[in-house]
Protein backbone atom coordinates (compact mmCIF):
# COMPACT_ATOMS: atom_id res chain seq x y z
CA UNK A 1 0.00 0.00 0.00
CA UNK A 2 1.51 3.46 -1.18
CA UNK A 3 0.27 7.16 -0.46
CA UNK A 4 -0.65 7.04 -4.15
CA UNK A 5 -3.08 4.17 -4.25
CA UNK A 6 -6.30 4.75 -4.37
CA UNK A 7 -9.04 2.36 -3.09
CA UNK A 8 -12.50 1.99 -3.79
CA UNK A 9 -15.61 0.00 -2.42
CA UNK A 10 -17.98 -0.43 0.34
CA UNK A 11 -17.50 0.83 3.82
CA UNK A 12 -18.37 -2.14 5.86
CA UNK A 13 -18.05 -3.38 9.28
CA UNK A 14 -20.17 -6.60 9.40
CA UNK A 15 -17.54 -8.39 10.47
CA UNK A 16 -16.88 -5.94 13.50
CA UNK A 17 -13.57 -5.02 11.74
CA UNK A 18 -14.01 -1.86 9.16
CA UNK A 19 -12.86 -2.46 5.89
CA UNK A 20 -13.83 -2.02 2.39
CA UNK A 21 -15.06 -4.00 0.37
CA UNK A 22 -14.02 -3.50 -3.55
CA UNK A 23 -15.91 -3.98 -6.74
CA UNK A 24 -14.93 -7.40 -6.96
CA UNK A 25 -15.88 -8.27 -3.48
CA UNK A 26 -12.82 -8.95 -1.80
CA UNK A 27 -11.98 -7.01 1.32
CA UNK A 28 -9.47 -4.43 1.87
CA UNK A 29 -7.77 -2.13 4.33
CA UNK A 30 -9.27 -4.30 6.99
CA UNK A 31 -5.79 -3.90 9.06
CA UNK A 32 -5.78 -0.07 9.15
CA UNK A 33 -7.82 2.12 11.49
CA UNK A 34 -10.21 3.81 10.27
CA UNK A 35 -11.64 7.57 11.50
CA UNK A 36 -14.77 7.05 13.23
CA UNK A 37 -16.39 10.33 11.06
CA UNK A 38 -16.44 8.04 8.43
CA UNK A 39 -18.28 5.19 9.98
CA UNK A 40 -20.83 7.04 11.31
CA UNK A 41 -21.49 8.99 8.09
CA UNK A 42 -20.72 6.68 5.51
CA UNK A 43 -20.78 2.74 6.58
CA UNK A 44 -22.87 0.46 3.48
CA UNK A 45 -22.08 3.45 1.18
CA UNK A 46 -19.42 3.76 -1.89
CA UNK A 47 -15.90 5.40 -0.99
CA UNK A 48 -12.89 6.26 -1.91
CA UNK A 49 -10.13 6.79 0.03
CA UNK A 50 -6.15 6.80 -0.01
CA UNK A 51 -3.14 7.71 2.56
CA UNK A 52 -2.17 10.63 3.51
CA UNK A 53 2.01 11.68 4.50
CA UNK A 54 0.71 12.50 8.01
CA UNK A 55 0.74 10.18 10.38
CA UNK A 56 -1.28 9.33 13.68
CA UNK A 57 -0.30 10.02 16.74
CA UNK A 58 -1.36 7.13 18.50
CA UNK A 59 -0.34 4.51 16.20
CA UNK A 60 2.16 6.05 14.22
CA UNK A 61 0.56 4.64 10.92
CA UNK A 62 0.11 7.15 7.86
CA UNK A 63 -3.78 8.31 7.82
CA UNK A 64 -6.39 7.20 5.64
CA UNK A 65 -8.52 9.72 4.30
CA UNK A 66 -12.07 8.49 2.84
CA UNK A 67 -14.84 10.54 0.96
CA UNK A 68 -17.82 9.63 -0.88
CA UNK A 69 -18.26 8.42 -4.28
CA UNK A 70 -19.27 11.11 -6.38
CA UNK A 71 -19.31 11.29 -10.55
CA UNK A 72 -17.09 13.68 -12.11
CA UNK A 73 -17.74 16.87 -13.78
CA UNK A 74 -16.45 16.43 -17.01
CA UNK A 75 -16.99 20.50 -17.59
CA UNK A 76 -15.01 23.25 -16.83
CA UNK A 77 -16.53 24.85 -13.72
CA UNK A 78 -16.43 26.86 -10.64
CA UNK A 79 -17.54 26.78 -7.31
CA UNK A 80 -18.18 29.24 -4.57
CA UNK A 81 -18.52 28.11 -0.94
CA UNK A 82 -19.72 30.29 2.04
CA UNK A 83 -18.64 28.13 4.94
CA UNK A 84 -20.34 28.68 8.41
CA UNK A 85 -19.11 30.40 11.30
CA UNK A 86 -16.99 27.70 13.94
CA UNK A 87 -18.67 28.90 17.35
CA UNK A 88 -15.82 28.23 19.16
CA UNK A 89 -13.18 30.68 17.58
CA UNK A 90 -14.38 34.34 17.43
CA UNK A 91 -11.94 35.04 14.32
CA UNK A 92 -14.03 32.51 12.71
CA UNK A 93 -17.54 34.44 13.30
CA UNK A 94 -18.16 35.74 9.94
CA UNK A 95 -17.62 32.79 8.42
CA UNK A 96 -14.94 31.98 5.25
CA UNK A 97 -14.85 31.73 2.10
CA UNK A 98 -13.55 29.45 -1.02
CA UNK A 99 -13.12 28.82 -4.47
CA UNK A 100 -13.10 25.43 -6.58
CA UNK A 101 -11.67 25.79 -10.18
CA UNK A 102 -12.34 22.72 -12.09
CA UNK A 103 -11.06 20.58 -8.42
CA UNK A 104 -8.21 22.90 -7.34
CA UNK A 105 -9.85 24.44 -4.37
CA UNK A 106 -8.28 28.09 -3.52
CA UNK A 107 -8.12 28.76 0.15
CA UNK A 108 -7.16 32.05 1.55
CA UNK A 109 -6.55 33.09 5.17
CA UNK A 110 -4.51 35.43 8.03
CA UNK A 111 -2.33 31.96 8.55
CA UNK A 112 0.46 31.71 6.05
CA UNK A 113 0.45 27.48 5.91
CA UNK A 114 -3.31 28.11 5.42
CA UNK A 115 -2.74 29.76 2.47
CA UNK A 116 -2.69 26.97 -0.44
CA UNK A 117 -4.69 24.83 -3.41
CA UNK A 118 -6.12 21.70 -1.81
CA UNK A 119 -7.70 18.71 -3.32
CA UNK A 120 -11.98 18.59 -2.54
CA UNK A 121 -11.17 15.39 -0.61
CA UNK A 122 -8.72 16.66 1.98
CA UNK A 123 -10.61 20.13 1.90
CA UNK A 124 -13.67 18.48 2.67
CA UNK A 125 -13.49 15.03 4.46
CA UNK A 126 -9.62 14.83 6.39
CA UNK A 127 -10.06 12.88 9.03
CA UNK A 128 -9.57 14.38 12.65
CA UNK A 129 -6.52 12.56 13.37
CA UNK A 130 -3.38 13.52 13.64
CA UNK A 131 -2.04 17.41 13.19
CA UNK A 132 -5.59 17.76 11.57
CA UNK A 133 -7.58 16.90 14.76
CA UNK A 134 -7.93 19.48 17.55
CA UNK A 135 -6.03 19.17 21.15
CA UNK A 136 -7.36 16.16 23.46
CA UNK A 137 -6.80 18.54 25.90
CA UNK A 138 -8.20 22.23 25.22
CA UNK A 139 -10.59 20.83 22.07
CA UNK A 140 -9.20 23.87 20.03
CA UNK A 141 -5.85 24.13 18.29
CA UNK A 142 -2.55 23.68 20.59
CA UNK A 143 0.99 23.17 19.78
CA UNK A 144 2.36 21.16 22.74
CA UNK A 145 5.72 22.31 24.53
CA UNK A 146 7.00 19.23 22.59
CA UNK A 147 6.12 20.68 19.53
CA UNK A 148 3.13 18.07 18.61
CA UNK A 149 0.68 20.31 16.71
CA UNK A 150 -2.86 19.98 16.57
CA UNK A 151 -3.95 22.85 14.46
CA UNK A 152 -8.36 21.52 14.66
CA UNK A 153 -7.94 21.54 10.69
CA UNK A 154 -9.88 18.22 9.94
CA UNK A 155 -12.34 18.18 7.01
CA UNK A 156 -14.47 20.92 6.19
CA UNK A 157 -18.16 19.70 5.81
CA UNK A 158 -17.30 17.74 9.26
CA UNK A 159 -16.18 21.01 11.07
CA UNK A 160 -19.48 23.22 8.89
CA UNK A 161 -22.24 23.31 6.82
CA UNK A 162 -20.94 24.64 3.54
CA UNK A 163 -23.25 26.61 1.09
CA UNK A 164 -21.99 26.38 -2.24
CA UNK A 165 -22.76 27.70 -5.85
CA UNK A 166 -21.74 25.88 -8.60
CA UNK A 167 -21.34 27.55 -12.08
CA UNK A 168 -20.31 26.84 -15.87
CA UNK A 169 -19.35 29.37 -18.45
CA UNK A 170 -16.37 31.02 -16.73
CA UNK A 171 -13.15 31.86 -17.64
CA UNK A 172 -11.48 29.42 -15.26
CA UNK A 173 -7.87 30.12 -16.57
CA UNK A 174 -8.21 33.48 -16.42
CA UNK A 175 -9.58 33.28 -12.59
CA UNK A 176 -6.57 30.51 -12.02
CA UNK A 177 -4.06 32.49 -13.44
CA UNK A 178 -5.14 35.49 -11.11
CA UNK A 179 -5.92 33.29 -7.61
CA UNK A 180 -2.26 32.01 -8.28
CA UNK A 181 -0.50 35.26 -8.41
CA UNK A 182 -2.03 36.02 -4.94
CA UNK A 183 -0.96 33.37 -3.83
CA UNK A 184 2.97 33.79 -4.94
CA UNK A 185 2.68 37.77 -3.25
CA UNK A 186 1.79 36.00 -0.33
CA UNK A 187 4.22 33.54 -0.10
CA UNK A 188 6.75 35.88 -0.96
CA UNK A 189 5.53 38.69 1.32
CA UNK A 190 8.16 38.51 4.52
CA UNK A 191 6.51 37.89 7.96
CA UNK A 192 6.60 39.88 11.12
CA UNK A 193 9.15 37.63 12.92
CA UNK A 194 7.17 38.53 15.97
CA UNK A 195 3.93 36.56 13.95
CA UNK A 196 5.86 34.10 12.14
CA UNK A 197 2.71 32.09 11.48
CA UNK A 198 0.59 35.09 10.73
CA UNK A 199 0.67 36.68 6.75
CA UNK A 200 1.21 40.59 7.67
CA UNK A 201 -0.87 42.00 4.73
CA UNK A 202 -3.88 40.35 5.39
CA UNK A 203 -6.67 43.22 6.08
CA UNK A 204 -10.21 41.85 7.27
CA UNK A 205 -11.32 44.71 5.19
CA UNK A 206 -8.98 45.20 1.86
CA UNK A 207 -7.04 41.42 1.78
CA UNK A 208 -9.29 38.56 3.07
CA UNK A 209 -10.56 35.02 2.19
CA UNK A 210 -13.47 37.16 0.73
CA UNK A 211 -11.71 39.92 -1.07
CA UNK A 212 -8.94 38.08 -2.79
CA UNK A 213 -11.75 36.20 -3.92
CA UNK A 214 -14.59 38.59 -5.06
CA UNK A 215 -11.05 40.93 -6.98
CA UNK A 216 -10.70 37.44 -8.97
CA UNK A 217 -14.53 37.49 -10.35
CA UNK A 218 -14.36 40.96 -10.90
CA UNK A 219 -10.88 40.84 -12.68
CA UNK A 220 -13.31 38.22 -15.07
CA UNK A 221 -15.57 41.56 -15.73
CA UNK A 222 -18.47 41.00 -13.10
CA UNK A 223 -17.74 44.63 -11.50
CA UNK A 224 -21.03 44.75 -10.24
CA UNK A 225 -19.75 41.92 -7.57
CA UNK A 226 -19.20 43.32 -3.87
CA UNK A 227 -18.76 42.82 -0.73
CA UNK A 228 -16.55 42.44 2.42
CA UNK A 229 -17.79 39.94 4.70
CA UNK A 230 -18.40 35.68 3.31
CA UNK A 231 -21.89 35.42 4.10
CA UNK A 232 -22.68 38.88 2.17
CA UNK A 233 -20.21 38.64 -0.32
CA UNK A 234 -21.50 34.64 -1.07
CA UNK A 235 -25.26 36.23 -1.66
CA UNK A 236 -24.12 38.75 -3.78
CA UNK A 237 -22.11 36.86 -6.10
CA UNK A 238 -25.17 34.38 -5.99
CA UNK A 239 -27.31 37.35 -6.88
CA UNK A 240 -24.68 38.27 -10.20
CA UNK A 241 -24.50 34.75 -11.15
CA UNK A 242 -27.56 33.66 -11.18
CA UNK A 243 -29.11 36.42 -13.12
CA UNK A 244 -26.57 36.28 -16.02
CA UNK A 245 -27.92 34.62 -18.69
CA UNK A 246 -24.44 34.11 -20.21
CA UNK A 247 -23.90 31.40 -17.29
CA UNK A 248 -25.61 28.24 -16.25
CA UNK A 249 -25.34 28.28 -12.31
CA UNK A 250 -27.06 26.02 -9.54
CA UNK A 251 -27.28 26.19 -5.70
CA UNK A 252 -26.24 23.42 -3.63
CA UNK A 253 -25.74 23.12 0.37
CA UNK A 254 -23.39 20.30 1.78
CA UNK A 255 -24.96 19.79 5.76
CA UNK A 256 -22.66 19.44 8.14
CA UNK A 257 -21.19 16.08 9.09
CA UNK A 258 -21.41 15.98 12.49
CA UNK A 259 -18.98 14.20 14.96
CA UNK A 260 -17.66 14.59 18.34
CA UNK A 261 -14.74 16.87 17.64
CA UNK A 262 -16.79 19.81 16.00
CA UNK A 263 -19.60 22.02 17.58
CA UNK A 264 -22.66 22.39 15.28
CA UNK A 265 -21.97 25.37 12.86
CA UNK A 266 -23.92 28.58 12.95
CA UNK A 267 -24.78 30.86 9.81
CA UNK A 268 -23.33 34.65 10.24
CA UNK A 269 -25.83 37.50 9.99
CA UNK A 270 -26.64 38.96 6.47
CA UNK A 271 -25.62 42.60 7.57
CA UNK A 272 -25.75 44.90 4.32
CA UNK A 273 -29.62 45.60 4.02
CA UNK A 274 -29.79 44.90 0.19
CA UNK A 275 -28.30 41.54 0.65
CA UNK A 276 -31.22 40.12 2.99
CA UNK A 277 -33.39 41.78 -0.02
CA UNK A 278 -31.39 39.79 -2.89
CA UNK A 279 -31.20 36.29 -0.25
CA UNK A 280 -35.30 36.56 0.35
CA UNK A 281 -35.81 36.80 -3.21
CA UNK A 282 -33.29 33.73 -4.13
CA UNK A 283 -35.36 31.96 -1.85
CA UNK A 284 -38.66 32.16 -3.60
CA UNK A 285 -37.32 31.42 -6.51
């Protein structure tokens, strides 16, 4: 078994042992442990899944991360995700923001490490093992005085609900080519070496998870897009896109997954007036 494989099947545990149990019935990956998330979520269903370089703390094996069967989109396409607020950080109370581009998700933040393209799979579904799982002892992120990190980064849709929009017609090498250069001023931007961690030009107001963001749709012409905050910003993009007829665009919501190690999500306040206008008439639609 190699970090590269990828393995797919049925997650089963009739046998008291989870596995998975492939297309051609045999089982497999009965020997390694798998996250408890996924059993709850997904046992009798299809899934992928594959190892991660991380390892486990307790066992010392590399993780497995698993996420649901899906079929591809075979078109080029973008998606928009307002995630909702984590109640138990108050940077985290007006939510975040992200961008897919045809399965390169964009993520932006005030952390530099945080700022990177992820696959859907570990943005969505890691497993809260590990780094990714938050301190046994506080519940929240802690780096121990040994240096063992747990930075509470597990998989998105277990930590949130997500509220996505999903849409075709864009120029996704144009909005690639843009959401890449922000990331290279970033990475080349010198720290504070008093915040080592922290990125020094990020501005809740100018250079955000939502503003790097919303400049990349409008560099694509879509001026009329604004916004600061996610939750606004997300309803007026939705707004834009789903009135241009130029565009084929769909909502979706992904519920949250929820297990032990996350509180239930909460949505953030619409707080520019015209937005709770354009998000009441989105909803009789």
């Amino acid at each position: 078994m190699t970090e590269q494989s990828l393995y797919k099947g049925i997650l089963d545990n009739s046998s008291g042992s989870p596995r998975i149990i492939s297309n051609d019935g045999h089982a497999i990956l009965q020997d390694v442990p798998i996250w408890d998330g996924y059993l709850k979520h997904w046992l009798g269903k299809p899934v992928n899944a594959r190892f991660l370089p991380q390892k486990d703390y307790e066992n010392d094996h590399p993780i497995l991360i698993m996420w649901p069967d899906s079929k591809p989109i075979y078109r080029s396409f973008v998606e928009f995700y307002y995630n909702e607020r984590l109640v138990k950080y108050p940077a985290s109370f007006f939510g975040h923001n992200a961008v897919n581009i045809n399965g390169k998700i964009f993520n932006f933040s005030h952390l530099y490490n945080e700022n990177e393209i992820m696959r859907p799979d570990e943005y969505f579904y890691r497993p809260a093992l590990g780094e990714f799982a938050p301190s046994p002892d506080t519940g929240m992120f802690e780096i121990k005085e040994d240096g063992t990190a747990y930075f509470d980064k597990f998989g998105r849709n277990f930590m949130r609900t997500i509220h996505g929009i999903r849409i075709f017609g864009l120029d996704t090498d144009k909005l690639s080519e843009y959401l890449n250069h922000q990331l290279e001023v970033i990475h080349s931007t010198p720290p504070n070496p008093e915040k080592p961690e922290k990125y020094p030009d990020f501005n809740f107001f100018m250079r955000s998870c939502a503003t790097i963001i919303r400049d990349g749709f409008r560099s694509l012409g879509f001026k009329k897009i604004s916004g600061i905050l996610p939750h606004d910003l997300f309803v007026n993009i939705v707004s834009v896109f789903m009135n241009e007829p130029s565009l084929e665009a769909a909502l979706f919501t992904m519920p949250q997954l929820n297990v032990p190690e996350a509180l239930p999500s909460t949505m953030t306040p619409l707080l520019n007036p015209r937005n709770r206008i354009r998000n009441y008439r989105l909803k009789k639609r």
